[in-house]
Every structure is written in structure tokens, then in C-alpha cells.
N, C-alpha and C. Protein backbone atom coordinates (compact mmCIF):
# COMPACT_ATOMS: atom_id res chain seq x y z
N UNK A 1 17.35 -3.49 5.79
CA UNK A 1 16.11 -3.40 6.52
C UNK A 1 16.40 -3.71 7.99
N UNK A 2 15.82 -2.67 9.06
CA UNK A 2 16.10 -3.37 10.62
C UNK A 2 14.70 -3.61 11.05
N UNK A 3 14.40 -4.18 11.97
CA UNK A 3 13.53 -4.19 12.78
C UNK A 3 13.03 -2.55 13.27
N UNK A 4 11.88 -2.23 13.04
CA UNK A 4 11.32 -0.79 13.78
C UNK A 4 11.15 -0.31 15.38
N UNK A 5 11.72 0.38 15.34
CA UNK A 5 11.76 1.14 17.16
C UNK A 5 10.52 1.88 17.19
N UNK A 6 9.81 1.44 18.74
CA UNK A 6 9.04 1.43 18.98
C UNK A 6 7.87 3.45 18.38
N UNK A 7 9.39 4.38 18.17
CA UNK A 7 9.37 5.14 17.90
C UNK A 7 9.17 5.33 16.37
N UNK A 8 9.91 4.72 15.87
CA UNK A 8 9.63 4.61 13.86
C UNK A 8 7.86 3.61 13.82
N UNK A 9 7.77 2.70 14.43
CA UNK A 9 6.29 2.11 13.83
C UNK A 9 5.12 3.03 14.62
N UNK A 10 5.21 3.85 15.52
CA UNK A 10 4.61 4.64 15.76
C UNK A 10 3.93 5.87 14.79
N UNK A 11 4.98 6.13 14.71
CA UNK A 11 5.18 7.13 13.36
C UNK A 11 4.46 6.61 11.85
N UNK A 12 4.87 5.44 11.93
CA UNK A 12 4.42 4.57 10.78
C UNK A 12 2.69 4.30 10.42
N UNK A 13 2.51 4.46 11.83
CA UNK A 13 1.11 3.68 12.23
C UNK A 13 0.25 4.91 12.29
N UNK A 14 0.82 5.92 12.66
CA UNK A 14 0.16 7.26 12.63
C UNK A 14 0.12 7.94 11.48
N UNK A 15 1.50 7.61 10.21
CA UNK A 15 0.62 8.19 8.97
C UNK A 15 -0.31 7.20 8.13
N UNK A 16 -0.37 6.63 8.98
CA UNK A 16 -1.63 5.16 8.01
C UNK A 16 -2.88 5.32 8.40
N UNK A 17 -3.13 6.26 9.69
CA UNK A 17 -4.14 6.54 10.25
C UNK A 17 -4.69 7.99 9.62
N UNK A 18 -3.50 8.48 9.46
CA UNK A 18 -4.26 9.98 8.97
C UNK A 18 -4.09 10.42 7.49
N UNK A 19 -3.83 9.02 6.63
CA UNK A 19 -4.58 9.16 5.77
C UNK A 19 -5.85 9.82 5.30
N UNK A 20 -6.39 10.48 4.20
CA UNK A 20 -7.42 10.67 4.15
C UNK A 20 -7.82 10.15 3.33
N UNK A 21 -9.22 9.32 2.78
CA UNK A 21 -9.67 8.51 1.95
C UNK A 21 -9.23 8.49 0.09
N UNK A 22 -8.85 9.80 -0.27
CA UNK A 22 -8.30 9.62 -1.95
C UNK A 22 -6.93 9.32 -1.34
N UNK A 23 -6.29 9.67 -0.58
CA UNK A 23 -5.01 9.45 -0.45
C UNK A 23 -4.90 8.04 -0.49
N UNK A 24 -5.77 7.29 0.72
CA UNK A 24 -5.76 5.92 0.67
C UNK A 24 -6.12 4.66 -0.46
N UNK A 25 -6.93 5.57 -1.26
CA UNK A 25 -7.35 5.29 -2.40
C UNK A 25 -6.11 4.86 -3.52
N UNK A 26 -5.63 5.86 -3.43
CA UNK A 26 -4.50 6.30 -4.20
C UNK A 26 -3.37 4.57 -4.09
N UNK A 27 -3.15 4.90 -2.42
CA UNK A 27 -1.74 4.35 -2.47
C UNK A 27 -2.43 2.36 -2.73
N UNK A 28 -3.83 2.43 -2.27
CA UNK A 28 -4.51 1.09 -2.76
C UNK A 28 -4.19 0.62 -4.54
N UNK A 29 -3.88 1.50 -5.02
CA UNK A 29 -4.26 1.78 -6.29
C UNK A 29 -3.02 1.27 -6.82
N UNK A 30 -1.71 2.34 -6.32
CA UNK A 30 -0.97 1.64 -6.67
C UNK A 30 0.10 0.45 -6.61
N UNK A 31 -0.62 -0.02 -4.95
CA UNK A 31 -0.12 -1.14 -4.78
C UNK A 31 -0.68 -2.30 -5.93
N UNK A 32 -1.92 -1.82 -6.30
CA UNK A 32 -2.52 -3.18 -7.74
C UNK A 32 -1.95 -3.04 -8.64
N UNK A 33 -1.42 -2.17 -8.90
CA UNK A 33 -0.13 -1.38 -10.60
C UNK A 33 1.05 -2.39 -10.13
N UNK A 34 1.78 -2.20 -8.81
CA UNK A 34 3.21 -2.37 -8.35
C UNK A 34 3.51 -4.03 -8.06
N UNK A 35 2.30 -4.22 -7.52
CA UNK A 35 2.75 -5.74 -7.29
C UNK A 35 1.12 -6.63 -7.36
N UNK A 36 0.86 -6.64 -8.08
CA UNK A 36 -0.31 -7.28 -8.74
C UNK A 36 -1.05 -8.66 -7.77
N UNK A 37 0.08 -9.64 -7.87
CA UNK A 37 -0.50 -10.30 -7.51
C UNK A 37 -0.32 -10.61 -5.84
N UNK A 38 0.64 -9.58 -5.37
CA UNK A 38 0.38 -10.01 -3.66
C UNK A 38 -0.84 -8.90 -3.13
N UNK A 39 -1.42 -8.40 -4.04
CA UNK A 39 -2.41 -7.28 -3.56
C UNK A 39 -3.62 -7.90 -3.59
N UNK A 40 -3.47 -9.33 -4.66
CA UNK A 40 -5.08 -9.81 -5.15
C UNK A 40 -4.44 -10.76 -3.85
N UNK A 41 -3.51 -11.26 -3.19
CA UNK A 41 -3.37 -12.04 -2.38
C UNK A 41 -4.15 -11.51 -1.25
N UNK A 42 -3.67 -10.58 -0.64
CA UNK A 42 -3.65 -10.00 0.27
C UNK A 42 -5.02 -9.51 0.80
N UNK A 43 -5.05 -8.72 -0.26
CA UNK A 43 -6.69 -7.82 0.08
C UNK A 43 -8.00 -8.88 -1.11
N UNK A 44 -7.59 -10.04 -1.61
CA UNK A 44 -8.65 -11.15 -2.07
C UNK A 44 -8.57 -12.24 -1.38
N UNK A 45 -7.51 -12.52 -1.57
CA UNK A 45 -7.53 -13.88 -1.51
C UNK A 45 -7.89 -14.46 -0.06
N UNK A 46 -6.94 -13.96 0.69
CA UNK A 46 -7.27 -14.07 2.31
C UNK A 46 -7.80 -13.60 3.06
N UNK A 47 -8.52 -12.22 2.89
CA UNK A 47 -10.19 -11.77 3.12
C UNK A 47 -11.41 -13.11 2.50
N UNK A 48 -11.05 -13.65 1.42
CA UNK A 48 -12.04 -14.91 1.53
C UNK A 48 -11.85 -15.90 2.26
N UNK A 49 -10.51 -16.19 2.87
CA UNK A 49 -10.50 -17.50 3.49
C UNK A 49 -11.55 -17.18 4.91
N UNK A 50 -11.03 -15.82 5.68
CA UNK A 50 -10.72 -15.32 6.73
C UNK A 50 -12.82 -15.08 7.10
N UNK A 51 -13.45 -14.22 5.77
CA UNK A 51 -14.73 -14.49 5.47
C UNK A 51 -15.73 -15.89 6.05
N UNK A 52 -14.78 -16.79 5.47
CA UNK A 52 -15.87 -18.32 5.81
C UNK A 52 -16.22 -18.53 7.14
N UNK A 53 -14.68 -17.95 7.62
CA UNK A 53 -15.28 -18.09 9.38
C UNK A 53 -16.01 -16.94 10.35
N UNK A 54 -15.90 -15.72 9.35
CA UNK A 54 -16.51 -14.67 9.83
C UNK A 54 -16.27 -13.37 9.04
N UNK A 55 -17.19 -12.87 8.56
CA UNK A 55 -17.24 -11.37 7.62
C UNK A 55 -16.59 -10.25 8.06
N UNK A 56 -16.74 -9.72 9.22
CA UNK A 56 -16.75 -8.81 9.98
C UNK A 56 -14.60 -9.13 10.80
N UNK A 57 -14.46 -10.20 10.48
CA UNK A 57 -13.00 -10.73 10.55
C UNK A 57 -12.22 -10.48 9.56
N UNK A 58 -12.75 -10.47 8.59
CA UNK A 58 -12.34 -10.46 7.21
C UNK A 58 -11.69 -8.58 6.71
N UNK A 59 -13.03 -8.11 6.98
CA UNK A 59 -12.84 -6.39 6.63
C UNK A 59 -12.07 -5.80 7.51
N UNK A 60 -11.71 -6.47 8.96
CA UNK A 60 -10.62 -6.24 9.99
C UNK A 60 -9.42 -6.20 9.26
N UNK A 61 -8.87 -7.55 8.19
CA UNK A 61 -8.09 -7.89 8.16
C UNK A 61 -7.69 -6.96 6.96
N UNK A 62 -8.32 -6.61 5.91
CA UNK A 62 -8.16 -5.36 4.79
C UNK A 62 -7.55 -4.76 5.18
N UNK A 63 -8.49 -3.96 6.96
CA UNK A 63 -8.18 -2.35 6.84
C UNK A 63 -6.42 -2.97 7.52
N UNK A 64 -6.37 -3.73 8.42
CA UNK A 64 -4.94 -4.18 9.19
C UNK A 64 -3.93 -4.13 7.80
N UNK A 65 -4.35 -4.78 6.76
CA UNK A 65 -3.37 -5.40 5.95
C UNK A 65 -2.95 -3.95 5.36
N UNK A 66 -3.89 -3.06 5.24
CA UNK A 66 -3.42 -1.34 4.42
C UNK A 66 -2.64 -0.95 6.04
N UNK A 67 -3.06 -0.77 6.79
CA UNK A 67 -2.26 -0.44 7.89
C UNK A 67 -0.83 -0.96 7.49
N UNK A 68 -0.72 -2.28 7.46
CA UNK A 68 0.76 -2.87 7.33
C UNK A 68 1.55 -2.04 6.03
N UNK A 69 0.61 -1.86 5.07
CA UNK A 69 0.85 -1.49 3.88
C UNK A 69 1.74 -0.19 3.80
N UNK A 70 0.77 0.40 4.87
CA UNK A 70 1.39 2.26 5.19
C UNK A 70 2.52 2.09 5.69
N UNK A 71 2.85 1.08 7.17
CA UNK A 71 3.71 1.37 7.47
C UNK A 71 4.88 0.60 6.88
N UNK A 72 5.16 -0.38 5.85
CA UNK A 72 6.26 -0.48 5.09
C UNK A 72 6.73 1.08 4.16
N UNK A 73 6.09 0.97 3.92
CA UNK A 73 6.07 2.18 2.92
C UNK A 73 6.45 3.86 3.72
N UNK A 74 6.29 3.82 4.47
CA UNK A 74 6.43 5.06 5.55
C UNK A 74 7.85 4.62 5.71
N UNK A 75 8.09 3.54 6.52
CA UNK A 75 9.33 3.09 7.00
C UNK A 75 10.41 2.51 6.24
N UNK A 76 9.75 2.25 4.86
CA UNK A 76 10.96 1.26 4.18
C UNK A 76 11.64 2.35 2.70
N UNK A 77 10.27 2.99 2.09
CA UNK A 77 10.42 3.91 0.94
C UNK A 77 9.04 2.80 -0.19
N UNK A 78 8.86 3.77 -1.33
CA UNK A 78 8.11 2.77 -2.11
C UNK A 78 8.49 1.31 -2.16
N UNK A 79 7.17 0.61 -2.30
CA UNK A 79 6.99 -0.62 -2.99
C UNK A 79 7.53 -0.96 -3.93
N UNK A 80 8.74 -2.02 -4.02
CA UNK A 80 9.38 -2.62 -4.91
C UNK A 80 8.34 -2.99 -5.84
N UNK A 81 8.63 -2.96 -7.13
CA UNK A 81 7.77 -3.36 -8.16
C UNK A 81 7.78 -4.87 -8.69
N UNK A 82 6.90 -5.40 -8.56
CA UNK A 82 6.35 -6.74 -9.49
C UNK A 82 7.35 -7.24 -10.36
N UNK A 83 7.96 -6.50 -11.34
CA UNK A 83 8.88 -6.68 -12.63
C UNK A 83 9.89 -6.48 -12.26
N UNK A 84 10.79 -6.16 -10.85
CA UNK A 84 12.09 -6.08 -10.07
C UNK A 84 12.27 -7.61 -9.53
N UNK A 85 10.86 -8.56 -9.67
CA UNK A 85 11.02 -9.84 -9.12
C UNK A 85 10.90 -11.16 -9.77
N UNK A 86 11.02 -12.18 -9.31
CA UNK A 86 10.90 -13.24 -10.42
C UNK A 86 9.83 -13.41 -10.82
N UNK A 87 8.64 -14.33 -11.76
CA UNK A 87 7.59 -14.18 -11.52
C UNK A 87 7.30 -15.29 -10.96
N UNK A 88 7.76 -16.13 -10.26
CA UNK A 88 7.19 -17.30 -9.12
C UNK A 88 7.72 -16.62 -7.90
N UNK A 89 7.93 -15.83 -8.07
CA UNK A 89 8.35 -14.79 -6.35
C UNK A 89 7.53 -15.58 -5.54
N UNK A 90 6.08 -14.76 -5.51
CA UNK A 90 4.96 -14.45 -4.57
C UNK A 90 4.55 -16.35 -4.39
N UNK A 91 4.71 -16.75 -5.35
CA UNK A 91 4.01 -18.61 -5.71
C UNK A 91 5.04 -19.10 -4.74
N UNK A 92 6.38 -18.76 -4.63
CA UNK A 92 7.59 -20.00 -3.61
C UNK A 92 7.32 -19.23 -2.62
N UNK A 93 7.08 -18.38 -2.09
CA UNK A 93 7.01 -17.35 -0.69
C UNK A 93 6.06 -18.00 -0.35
N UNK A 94 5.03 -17.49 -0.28
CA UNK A 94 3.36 -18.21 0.18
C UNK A 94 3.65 -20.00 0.03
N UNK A 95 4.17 -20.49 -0.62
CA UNK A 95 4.39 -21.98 -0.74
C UNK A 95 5.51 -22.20 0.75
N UNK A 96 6.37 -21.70 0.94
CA UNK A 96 7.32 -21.93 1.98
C UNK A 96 6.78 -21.83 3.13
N UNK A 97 6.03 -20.84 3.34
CA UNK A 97 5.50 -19.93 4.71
C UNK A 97 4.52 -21.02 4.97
N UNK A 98 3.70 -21.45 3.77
CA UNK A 98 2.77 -22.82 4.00
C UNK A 98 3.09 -23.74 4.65
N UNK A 99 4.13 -24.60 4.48
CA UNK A 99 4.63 -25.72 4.65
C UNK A 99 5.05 -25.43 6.18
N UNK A 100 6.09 -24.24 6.41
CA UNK A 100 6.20 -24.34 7.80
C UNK A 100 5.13 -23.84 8.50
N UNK A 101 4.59 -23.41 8.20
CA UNK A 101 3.23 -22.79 9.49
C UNK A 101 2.06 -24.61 9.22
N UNK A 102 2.58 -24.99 8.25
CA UNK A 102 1.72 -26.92 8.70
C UNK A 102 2.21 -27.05 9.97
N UNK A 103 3.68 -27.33 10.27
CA UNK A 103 4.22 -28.13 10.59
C UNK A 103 4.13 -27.21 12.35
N UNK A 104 3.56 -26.39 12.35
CA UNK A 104 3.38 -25.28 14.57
C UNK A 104 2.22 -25.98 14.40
N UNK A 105 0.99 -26.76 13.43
CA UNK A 105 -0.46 -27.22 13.69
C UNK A 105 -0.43 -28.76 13.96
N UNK A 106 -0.14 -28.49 15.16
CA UNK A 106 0.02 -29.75 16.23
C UNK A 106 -0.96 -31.36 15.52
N UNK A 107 -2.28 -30.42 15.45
CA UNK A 107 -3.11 -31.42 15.20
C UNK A 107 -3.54 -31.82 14.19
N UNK A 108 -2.48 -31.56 12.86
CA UNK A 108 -2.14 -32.05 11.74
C UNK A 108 -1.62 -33.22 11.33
N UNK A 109 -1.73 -33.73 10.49
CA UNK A 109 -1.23 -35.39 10.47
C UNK A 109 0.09 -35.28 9.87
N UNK A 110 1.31 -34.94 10.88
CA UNK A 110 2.59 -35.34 10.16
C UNK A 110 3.69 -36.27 10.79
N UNK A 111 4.37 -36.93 9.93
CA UNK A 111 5.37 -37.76 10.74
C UNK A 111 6.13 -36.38 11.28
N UNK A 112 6.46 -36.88 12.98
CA UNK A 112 7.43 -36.27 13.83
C UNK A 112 8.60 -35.69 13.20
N UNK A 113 9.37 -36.32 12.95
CA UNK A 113 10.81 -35.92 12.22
C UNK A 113 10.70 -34.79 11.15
N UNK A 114 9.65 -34.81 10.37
CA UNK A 114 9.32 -33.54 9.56
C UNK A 114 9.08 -32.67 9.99
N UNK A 115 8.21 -32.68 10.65
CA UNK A 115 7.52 -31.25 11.65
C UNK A 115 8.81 -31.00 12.86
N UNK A 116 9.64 -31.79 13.38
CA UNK A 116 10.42 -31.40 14.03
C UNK A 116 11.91 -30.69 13.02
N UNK A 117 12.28 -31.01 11.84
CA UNK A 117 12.55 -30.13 10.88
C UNK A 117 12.31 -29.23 10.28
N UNK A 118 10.96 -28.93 10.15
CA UNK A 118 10.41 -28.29 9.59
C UNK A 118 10.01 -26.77 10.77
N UNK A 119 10.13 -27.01 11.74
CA UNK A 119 10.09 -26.21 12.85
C UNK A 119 11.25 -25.61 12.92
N UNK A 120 12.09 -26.47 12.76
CA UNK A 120 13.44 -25.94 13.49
C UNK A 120 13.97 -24.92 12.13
N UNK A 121 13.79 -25.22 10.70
CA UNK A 121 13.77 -24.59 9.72
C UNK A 121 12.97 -22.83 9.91
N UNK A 122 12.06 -23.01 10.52
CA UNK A 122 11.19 -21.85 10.02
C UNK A 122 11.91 -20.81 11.57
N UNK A 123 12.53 -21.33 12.81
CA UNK A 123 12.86 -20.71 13.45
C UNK A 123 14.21 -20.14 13.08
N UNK A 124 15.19 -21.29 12.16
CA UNK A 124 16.08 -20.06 12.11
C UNK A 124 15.97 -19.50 10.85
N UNK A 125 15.03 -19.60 10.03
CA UNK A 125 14.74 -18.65 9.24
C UNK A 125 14.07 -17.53 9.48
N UNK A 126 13.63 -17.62 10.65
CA UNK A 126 12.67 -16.33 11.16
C UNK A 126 14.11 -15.79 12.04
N UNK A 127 14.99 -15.89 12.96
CA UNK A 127 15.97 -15.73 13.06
C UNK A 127 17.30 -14.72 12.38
N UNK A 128 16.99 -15.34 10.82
CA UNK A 128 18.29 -15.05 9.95
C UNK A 128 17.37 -13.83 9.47
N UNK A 129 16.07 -13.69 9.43
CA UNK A 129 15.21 -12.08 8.97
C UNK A 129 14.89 -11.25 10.11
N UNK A 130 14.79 -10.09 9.31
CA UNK A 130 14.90 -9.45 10.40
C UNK A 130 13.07 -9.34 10.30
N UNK A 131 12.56 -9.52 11.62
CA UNK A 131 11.24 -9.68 11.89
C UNK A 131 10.41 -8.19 12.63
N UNK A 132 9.61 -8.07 12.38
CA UNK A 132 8.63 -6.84 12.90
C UNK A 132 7.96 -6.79 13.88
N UNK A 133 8.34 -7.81 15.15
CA UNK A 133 7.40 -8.35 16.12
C UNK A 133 6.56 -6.94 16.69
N UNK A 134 6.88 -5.81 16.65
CA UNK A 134 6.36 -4.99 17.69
C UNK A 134 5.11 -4.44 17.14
N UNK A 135 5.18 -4.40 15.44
CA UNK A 135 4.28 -4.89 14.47
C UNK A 135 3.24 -5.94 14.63
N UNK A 136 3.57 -7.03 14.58
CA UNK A 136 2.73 -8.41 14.63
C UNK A 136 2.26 -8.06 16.08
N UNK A 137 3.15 -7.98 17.45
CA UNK A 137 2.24 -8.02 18.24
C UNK A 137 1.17 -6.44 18.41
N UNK A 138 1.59 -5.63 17.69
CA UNK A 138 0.14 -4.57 17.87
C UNK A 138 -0.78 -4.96 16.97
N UNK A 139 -0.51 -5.85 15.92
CA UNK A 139 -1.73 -5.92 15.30
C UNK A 139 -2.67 -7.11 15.84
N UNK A 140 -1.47 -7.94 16.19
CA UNK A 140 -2.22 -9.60 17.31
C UNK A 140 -3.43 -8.30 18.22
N UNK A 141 -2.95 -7.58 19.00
CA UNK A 141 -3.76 -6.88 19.84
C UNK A 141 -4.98 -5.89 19.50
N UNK A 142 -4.48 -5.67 18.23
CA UNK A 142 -6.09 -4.67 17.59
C UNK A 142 -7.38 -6.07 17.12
N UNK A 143 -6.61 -7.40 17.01
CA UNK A 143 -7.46 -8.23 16.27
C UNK A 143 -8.33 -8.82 17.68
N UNK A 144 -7.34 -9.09 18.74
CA UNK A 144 -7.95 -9.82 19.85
C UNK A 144 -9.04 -8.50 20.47
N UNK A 145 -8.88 -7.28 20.28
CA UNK A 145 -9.65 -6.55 20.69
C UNK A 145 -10.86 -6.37 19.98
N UNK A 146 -10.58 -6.73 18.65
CA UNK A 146 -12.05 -6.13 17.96
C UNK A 146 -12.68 -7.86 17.93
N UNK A 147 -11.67 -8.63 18.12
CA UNK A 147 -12.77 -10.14 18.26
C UNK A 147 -14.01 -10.16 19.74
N UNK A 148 -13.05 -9.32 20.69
CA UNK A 148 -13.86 -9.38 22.07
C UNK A 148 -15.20 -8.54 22.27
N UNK A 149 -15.23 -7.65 21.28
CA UNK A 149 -16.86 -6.94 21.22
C UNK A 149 -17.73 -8.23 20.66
N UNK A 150 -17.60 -8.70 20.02
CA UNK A 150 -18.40 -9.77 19.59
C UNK A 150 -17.79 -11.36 19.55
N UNK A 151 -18.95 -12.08 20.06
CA UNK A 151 -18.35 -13.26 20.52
C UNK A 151 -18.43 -14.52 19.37
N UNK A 152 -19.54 -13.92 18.43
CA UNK A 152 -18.84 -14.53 16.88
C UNK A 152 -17.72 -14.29 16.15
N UNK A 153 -16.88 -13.50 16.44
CA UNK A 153 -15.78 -13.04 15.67
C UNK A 153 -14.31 -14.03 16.45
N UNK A 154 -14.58 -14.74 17.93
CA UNK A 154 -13.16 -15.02 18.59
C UNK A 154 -13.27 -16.65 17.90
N UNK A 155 -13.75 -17.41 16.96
CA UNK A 155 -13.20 -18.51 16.28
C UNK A 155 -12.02 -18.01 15.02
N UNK A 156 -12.59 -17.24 14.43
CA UNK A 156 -11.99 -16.48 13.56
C UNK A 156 -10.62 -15.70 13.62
N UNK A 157 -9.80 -15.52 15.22
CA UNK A 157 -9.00 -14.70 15.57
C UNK A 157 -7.88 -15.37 15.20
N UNK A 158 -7.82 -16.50 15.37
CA UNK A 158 -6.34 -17.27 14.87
C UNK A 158 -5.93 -17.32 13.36
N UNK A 159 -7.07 -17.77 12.86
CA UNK A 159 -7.00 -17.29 10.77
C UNK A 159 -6.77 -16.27 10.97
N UNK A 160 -6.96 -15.01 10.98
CA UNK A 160 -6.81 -13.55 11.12
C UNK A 160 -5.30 -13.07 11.65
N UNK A 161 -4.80 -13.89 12.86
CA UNK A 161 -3.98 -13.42 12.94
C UNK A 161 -2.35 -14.36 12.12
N UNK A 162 -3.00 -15.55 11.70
CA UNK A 162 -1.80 -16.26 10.86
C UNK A 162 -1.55 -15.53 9.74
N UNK A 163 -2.67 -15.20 9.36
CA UNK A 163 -2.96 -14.70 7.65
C UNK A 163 -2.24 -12.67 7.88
N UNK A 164 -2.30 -12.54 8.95
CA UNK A 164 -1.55 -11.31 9.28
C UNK A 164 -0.52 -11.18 8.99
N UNK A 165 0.02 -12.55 10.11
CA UNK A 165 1.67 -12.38 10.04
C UNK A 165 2.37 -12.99 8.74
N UNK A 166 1.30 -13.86 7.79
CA UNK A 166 2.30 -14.10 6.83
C UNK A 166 2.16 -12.90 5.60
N UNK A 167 1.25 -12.37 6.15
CA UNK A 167 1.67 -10.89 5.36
C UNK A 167 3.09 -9.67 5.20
N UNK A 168 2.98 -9.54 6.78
CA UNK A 168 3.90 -8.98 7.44
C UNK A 168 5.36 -9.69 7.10
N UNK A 169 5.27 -10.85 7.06
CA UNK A 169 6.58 -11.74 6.44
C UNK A 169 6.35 -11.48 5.12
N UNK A 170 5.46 -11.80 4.38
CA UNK A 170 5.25 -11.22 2.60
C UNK A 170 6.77 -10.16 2.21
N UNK A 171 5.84 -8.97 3.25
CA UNK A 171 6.50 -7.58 3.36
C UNK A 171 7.48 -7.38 3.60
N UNK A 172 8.23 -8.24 4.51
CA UNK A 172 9.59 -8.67 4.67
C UNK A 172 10.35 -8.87 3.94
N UNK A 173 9.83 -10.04 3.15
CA UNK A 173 10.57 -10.86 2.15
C UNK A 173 10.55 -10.11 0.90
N UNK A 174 9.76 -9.25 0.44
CA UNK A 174 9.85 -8.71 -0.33
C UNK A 174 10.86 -7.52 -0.48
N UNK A 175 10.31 -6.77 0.65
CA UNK A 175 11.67 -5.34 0.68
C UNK A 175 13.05 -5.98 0.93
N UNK A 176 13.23 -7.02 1.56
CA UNK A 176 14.54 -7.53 1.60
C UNK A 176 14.96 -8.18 0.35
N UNK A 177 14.53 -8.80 -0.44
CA UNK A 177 14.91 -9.33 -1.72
C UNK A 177 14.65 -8.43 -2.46
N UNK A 178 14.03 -7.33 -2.49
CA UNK A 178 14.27 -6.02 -3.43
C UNK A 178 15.67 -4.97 -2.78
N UNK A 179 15.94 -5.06 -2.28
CA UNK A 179 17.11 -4.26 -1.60
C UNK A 179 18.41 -5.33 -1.62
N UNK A 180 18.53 -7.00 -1.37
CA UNK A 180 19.55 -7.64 -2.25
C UNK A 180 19.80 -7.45 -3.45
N UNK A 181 18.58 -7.46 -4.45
CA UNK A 181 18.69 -7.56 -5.81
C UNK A 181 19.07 -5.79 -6.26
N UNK A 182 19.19 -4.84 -5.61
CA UNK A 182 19.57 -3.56 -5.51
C UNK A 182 21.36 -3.45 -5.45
N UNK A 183 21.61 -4.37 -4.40
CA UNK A 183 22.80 -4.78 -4.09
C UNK A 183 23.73 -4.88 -4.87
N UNK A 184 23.12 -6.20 -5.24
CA UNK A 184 23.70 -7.25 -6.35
C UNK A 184 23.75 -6.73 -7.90
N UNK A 185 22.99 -5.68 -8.23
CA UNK A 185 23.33 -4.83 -9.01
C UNK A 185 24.04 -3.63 -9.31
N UNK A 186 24.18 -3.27 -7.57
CA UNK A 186 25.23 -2.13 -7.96
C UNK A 186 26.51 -2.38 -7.80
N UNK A 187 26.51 -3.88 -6.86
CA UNK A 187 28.16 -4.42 -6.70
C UNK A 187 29.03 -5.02 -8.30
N UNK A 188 27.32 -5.32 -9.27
CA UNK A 188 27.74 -5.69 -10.33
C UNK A 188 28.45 -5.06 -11.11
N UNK A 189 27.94 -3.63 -11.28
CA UNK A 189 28.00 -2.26 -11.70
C UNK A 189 28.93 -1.63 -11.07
N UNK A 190 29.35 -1.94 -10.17
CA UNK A 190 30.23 -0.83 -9.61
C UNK A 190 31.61 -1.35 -9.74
């Protein structure tokens, strides 16, 4: 997996757009077949968090999260399947990404030395992956834009955009540990 040129997420972002609604339907469909439970994550779970602080934040974050959806899938090939992974995959991922995204919330109650570990952990782990920034920051920018038409929606922009990027890392972590475990089977095999 590399990081996308500005030219490939373009591309990416443009067949996610011209989708047409059964199509989109479709590939919704079988992301709930393929990977079950980062889909009830994704398009449930954190559309409700994202909801409490604002509705209209929330259905942003759907259509963003199928956006992200298209362009793995444009750019990477199908969605690794559910049963290619462990089944505490999705439970230690979301558990990890937790712990360090505590520890950037300043105004959280933690002893120093943790959060200063725990920082330094998640940087060179963000480091050692290969990351989608050009990604995260166009979508940081579709969210800060659709928060600025309405001035109930800019409390809501920071949930929206955490709950983004640990998607976008989800997506990461997933095609990359489906393409090790690809690896590791054909080096087995071969």
C-alpha cells in the first residue's frame, strides 16, 4: 500500500462521486456482507456519537465515510473480507486508536509520562504506516466547509473530523494487514 498522488485520490474521489445511486447501493451492500462489523462501526456507530452533537454532522459523516469507502476500493482493489481477519481485529484497532487519540486531549486527566508515551507511540506508529494525509486533509476541508454554512454544526467539527480519520486509519489498517496476511501466505506456500 503507498500513500495516494494527488493524481490517484483524484481519480478516486471522482469515481465515488459519479456513482449512481443502485451502484452505491450496491457497493453499501456489500461492504455489510464483507466486513460486518466495521460497517455497523462506521456508518452506526459513529453517526450516533457524531448525532448528539449535531444531526446534520452526522449524515456529513456517512456520505464522507462512503466517499472514503470508494476511494479505498478504487485505489486499493476489493475489500478484504471479515473471515481473512481475526475476529477481535476491528475490537484491538478501535481499542488502540482510542487510547492514543486520549492521550493529543490535553484536557484529559492523565499522568504526564503516559500521555507523553503514549504520544510518542502513536507518532511513530503513524510514521511506520503509510498514511493518506491528502485524504484526511480534503476531507478535514469538505467538513470545515459544510460546518461554516451553519453555525450549529462548528461544535460538532472536531468529533467529525476525529471519527474521520480513525476511519481512514480503520482503512489503513485493514488493507495493510490483509495484504501482510496475503504475504505471509504465499511466502508460506511458495
Amino acid at each position: 500500500m503507498h500513500e495516494l498522488t494527488d493524481h490517484e485520490l483524484y481519480q478516486a474521489l471522482s469515481y465515488a462521486k459519479n456513482l449512481d445511486e443502485e451502484a452505491g447501493r450496491t457497493l453499501i451492500f456489500q461492504f455489510y456482507l464483507e466486513q460486518a462489523a466495521l460497517a455497523e462501526t462506521l456508518f452506526e456507530l459513529f453517526p450516533s456519537v457524531i448525532a448528539e452533537e449535531n444531526p446534520a454532522m452526522a449524515d456529513l459523516f456517512m456520505d464522507l465515510c462512503f466517499a472514503v469507502l470508494c476511494v479505498y476500493q478504487n485505489a486499493f482493489g476489493p475489500l478484504p473480507s471479515q473471515q481473512d481477519l481475526p475476529l477481535d481485529w476491528l475490537e484491538k484497532q478501535v481499542m488502540l486508536l482510542d487510547v492514543e487519540l486520549q492521550a493529543l486531549i490535553q484536557d484529559r486527566d492523565m499522568d504526564e509520562r503516559i500521555r507523553a508515551r503514549l504520544q510518542d507511540r502513536l507518532i511513530q506508529r503513524s510514521l511506520q504506516e503509510t498514511m493518506q494525509l491528502g485524504l484526511v486533509n480534503y476531507m478535514n476541508a469538505a467538513i470545515d466547509d459544510y460546518a461554516s454554512e451553519n453555525a450549529s454544526r462548528v461544535p460538532a467539527i472536531k468529533t467529525t473530523q476525529t471519527m474521520l480519520f480513525i476511519a481512514i486509519r480503520l482503512f489503513n489498517h485493514l488493507y495493510h494487514h490483509s495484504k501482510s496476511a496475503q504475504l505471509q501466505v504465499h511466502n508460506y506456500s511458495g
